[in-house]
Protein backbone atom coordinates (compact mmCIF):
# COMPACT_ATOMS: atom_id res chain seq x y z
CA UNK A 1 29.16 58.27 41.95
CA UNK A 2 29.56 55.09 40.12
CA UNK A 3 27.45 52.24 40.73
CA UNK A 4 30.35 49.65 42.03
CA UNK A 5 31.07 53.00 44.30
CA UNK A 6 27.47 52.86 45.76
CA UNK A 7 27.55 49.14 46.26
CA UNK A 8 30.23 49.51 48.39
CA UNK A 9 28.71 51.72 51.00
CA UNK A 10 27.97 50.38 54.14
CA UNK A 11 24.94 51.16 55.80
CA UNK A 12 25.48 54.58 58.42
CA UNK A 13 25.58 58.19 58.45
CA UNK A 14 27.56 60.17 56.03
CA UNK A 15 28.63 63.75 54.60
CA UNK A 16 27.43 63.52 51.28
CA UNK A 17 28.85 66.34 48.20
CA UNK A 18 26.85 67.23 45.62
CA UNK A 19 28.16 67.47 42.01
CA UNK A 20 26.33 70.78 41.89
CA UNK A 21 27.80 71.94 44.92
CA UNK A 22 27.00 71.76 48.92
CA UNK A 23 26.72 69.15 50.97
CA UNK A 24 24.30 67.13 53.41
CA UNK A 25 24.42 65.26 55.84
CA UNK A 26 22.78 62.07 54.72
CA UNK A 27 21.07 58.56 56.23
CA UNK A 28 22.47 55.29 53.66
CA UNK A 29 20.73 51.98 53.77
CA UNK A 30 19.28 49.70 51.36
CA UNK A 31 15.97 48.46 49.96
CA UNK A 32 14.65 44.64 50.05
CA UNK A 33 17.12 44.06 46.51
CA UNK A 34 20.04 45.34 48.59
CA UNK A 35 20.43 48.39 46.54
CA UNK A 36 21.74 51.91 48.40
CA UNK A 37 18.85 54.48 48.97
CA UNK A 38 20.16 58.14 50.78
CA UNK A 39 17.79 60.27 52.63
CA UNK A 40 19.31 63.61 53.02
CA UNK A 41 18.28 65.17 56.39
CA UNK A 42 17.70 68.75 55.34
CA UNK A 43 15.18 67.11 52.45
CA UNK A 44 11.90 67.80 54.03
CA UNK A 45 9.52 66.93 51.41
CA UNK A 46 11.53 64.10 49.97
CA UNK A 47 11.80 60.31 51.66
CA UNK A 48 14.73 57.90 50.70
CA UNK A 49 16.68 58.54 46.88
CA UNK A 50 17.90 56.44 44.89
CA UNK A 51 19.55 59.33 42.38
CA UNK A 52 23.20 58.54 42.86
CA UNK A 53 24.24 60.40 39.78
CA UNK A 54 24.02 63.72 41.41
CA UNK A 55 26.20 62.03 43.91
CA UNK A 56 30.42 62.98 43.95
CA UNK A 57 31.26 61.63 46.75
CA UNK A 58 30.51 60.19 50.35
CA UNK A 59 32.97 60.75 53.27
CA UNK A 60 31.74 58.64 56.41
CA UNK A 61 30.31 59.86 59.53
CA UNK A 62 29.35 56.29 61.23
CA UNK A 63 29.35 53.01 59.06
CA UNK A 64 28.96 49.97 59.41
């Protein structure tokens, strides 16, 4: 996704796709700077991401 994309996100629960295919169902907030973190909920070992580039799109679940 593109960074002006990612701003843009309110905080909430969304279906995220991956550019490498799949989806998740993923947790968006944002840290103390106000930039977007995702914690995808079938990442076990993982906590919050910041990796937006393997991002293609959001479509939203519950925001804002």
């Amino acid at each position: 996704m593109k960074p002006e994309d990612v701003r843009g996100l309110d905080h909430g629960l969304y279906i995220i796709i991956w550019k490498s295919g799949g989806s998740s169902l993923a947790a968006v907030g944002s840290d103390w700077k106000g930039d977007r973190w995702f914690a995808a909920t079938n990442w076990v070992d993982k906590e919050v991401c910041f990796d937006w580039e393997r991002v293609d799109s959001v479509r939203g679940i519950m925001a804002g």
